[in-house]
Protein backbone atom coordinates (compact mmCIF):
# COMPACT_ATOMS: atom_id res chain seq x y z
CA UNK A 1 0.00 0.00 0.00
CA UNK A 2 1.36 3.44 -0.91
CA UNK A 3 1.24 6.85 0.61
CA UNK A 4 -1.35 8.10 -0.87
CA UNK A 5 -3.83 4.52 -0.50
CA UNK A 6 -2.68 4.95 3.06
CA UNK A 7 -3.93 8.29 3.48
CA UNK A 8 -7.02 7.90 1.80
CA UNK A 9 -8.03 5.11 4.31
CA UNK A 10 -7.46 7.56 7.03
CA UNK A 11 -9.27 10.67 6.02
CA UNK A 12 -12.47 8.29 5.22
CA UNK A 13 -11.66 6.67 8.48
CA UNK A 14 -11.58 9.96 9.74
CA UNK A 15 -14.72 11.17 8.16
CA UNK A 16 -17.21 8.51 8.95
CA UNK A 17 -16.29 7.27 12.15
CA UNK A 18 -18.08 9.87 14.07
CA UNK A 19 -21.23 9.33 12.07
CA UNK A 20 -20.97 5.97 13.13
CA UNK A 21 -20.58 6.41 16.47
CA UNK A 22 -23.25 8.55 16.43
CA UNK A 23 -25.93 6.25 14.69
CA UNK A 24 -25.88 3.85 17.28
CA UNK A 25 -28.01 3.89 20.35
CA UNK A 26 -26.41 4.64 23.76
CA UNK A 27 -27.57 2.27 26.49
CA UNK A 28 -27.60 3.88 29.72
CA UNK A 29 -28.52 0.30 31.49
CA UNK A 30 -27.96 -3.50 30.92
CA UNK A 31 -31.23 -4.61 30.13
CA UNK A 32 -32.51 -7.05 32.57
CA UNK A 33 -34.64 -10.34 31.38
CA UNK A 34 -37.73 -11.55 32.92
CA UNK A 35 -37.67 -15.17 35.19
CA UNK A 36 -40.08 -16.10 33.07
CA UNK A 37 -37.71 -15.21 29.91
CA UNK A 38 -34.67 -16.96 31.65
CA UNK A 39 -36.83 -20.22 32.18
CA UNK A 40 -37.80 -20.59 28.58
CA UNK A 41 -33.73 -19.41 27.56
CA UNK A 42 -32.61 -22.35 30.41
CA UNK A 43 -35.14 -24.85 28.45
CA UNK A 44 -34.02 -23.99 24.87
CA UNK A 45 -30.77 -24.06 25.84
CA UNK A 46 -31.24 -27.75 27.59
CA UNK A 47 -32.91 -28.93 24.69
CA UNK A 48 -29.86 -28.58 22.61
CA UNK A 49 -28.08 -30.03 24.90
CA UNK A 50 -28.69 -33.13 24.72
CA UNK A 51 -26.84 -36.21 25.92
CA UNK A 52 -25.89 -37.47 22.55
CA UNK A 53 -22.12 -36.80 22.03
CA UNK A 54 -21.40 -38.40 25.60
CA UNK A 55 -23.81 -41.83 24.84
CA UNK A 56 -21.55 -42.24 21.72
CA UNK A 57 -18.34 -42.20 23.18
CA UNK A 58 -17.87 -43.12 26.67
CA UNK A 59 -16.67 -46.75 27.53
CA UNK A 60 -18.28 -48.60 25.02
CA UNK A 61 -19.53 -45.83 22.76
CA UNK A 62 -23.37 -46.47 24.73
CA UNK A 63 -23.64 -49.41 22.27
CA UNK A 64 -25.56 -47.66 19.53
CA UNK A 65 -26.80 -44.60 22.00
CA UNK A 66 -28.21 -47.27 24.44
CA UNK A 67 -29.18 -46.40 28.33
CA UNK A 68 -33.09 -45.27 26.96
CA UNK A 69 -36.54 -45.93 26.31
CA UNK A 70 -37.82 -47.20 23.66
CA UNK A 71 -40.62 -48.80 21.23
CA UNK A 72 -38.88 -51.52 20.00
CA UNK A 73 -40.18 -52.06 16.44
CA UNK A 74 -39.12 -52.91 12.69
CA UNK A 75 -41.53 -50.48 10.84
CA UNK A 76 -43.38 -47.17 11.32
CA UNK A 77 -46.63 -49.27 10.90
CA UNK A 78 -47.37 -50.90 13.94
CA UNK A 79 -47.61 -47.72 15.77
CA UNK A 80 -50.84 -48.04 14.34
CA UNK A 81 -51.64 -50.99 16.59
CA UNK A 82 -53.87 -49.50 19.80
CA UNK A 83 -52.59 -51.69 22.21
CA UNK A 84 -48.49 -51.18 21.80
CA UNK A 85 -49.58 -47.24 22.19
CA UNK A 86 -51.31 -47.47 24.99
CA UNK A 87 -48.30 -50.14 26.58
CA UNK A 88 -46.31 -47.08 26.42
CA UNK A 89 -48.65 -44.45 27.62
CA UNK A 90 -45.54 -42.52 29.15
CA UNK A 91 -43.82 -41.77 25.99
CA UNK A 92 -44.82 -40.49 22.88
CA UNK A 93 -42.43 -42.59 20.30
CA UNK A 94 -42.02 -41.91 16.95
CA UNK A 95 -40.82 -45.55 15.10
CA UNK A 96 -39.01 -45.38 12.20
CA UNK A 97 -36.79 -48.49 10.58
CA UNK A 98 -33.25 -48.50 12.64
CA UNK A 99 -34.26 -46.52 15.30
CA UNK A 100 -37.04 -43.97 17.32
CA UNK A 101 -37.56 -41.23 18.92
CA UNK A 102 -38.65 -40.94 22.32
CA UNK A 103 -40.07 -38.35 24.63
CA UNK A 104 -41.77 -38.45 27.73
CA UNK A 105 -45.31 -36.98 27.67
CA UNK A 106 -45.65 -33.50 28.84
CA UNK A 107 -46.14 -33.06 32.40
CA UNK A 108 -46.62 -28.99 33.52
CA UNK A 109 -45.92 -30.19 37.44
CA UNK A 110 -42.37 -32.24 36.67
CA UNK A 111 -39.62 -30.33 37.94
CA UNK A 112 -37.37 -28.79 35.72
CA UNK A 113 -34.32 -29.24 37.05
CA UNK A 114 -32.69 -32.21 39.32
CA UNK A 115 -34.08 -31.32 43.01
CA UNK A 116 -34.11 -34.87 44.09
CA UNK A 117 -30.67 -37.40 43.56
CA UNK A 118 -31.27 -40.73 42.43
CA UNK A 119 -29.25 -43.56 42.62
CA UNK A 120 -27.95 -47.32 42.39
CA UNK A 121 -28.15 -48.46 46.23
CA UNK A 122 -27.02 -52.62 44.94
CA UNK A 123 -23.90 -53.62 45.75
CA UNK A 124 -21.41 -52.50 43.16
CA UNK A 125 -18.33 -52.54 45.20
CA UNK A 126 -16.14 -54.63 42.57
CA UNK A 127 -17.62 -51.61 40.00
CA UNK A 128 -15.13 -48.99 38.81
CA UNK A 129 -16.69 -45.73 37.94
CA UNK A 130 -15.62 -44.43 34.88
CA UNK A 131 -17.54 -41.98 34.29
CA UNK A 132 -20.02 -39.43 36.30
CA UNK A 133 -21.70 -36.09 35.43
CA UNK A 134 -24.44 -34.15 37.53
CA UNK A 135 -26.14 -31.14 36.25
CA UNK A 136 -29.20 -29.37 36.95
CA UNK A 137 -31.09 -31.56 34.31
CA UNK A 138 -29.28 -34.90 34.42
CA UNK A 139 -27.30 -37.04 36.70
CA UNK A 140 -25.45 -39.93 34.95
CA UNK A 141 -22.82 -42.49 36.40
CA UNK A 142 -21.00 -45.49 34.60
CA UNK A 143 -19.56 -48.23 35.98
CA UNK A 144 -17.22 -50.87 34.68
CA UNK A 145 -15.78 -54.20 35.26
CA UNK A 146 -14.06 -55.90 33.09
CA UNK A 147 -16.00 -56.06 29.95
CA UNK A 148 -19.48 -55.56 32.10
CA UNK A 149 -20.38 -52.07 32.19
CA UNK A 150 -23.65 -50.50 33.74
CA UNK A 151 -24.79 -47.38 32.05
CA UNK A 152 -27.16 -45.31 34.87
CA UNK A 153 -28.92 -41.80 34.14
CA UNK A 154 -31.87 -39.71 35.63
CA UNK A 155 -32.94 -37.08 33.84
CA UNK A 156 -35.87 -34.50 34.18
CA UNK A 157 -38.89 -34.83 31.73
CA UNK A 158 -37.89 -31.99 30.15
CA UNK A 159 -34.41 -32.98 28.68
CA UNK A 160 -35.17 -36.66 27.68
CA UNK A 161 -35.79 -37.23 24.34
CA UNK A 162 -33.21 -39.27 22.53
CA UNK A 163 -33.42 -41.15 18.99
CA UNK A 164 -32.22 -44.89 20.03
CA UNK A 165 -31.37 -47.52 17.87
CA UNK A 166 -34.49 -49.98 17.73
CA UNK A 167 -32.84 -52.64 14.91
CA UNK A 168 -34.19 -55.99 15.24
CA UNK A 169 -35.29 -55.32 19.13
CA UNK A 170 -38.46 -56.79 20.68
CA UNK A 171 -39.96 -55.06 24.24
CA UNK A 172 -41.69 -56.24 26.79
CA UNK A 173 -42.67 -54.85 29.91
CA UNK A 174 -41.84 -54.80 33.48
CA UNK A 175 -42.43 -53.91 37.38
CA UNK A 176 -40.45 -51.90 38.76
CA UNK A 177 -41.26 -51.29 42.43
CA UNK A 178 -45.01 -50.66 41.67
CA UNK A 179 -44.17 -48.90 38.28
CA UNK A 180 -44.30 -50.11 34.36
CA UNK A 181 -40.95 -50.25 33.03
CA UNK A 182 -40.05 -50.82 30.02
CA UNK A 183 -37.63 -53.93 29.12
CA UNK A 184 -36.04 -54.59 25.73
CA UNK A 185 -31.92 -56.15 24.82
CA UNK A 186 -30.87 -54.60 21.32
CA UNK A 187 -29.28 -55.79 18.44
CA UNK A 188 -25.58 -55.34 20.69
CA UNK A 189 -27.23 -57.44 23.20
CA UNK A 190 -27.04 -54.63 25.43
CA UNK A 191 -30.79 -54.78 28.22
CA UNK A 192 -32.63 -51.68 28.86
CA UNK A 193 -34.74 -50.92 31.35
CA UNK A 194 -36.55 -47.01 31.01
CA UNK A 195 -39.22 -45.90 33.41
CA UNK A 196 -40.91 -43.04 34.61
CA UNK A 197 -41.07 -42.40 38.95
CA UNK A 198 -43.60 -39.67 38.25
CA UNK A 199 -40.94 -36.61 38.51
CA UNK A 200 -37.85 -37.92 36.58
CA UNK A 201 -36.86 -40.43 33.67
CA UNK A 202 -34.69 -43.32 34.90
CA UNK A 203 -33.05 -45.29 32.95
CA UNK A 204 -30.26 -48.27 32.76
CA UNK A 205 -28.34 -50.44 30.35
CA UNK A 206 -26.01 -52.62 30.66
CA UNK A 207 -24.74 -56.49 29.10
CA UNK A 208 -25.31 -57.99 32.79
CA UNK A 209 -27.94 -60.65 32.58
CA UNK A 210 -31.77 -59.63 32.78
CA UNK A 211 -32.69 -60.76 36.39
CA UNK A 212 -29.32 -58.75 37.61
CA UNK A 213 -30.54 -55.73 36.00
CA UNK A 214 -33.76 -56.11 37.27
CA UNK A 215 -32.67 -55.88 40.71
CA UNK A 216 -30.32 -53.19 39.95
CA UNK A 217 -33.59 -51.10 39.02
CA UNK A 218 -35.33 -52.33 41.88
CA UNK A 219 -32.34 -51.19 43.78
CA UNK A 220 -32.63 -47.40 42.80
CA UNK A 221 -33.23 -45.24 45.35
CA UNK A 222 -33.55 -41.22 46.16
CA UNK A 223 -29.98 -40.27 47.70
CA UNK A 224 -30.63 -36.69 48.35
């Protein structure tokens, strides 16, 4: 750049800075945001941030996004069939070939963040956890031993609603201390178990044997 490019730049610099500065609006104040604006923010916000990128690559890459619910199908079409909708009266699923999309149905008096702590409360003792996060919408711990691993999560209403992999799976359900469960093994031969305690969405997988993980839902307990 020469001289005279170089002071070109400066006088128009010069010239329409203060214009500029001058167009644009002085605020005197931060503006401040309504509760009610931060609550809807907090729930878009947790809504793309889902648990996705963390199902898919801790220990054992969640076996094809296991640890959920699901409607365990091979076409769209027998959503169609009354009495597999109302069997899962707590979710609204949407089937589709490989997999489905799950969400609990709306509940306006769920909490909306984690004010109660579930837990495991069987004996894991020769368990290794390998992984743990707690949030205000999710609390999730895995455990490991060996090649065994135990994939545990609560969530609140509100942030669960994963697409799972439903290939070649077949569901059933189950009790769970008074409550419906949901009970399926996928095509990793990975068990699920995915119910709803009335405030939060718990959920386990894991390649132990069925009656094992049974008991290790029966097992779950509030902690705090």
């Amino acid at each position: 750049m020469n001289m005279a490019e170089s002071n070109f730049q400066k006088a128009l610099y010069d010239a329409l800075a203060p214009e500029y500065e001058m167009a644009m609006q002085n605020v005197a104040d931060e503006y401040e945001f309504s509760p009610e604006f931060e609550k809807k923010m907090k729930k878009l916000i947790n809504r793309r941030n889902k648990p996705y990128y963390r199902m898919i690559n801790t220990a054992g890459k969640r076996t094809a996004c296991a640890a959920v619910v699901v409607l365990v199908v091979s076409s769209v079409t027998i959503m169609n069939v009354e009495a597999l909708r109302n069997a899962f009266s707590d979710f609204f699923v949407s089937i589709y070939e490989k997999f489905s999309t799950v969400q609990p149905v709306e509940d306006d008096t769920a909490p909306t963040t984690l004010e109660e702590i579930y837990a495991i409360t069987y004996n894991l003792d020769d368990f290794e956890i390998i992984y743990e996060e707690l949030n205000e919408y999710r609390h999730n711990v895995d455990y490991a031993k060996d090649d065994i691993v135990i994939y545990f999560s609560q969530y609140t209403k509100d942030s669960y609603n994963p697409n799972v992999n439903t290939e070649n799976s077949e569901v059933t359900t189950l009790d769970i201390n008074g409550i419906e469960a949901i009970y399926f093994t996928d095509n990793h031969y990975y068990n699920h178990l995915i119910w709803d305690n009335g405030d939060y969405i718990i959920s386990l997988s894991s390649n132990v044997g069925k009656n094992i993980l049974i008991n290790i839902a029966k097992s779950v307990q509030k902690v705090e």
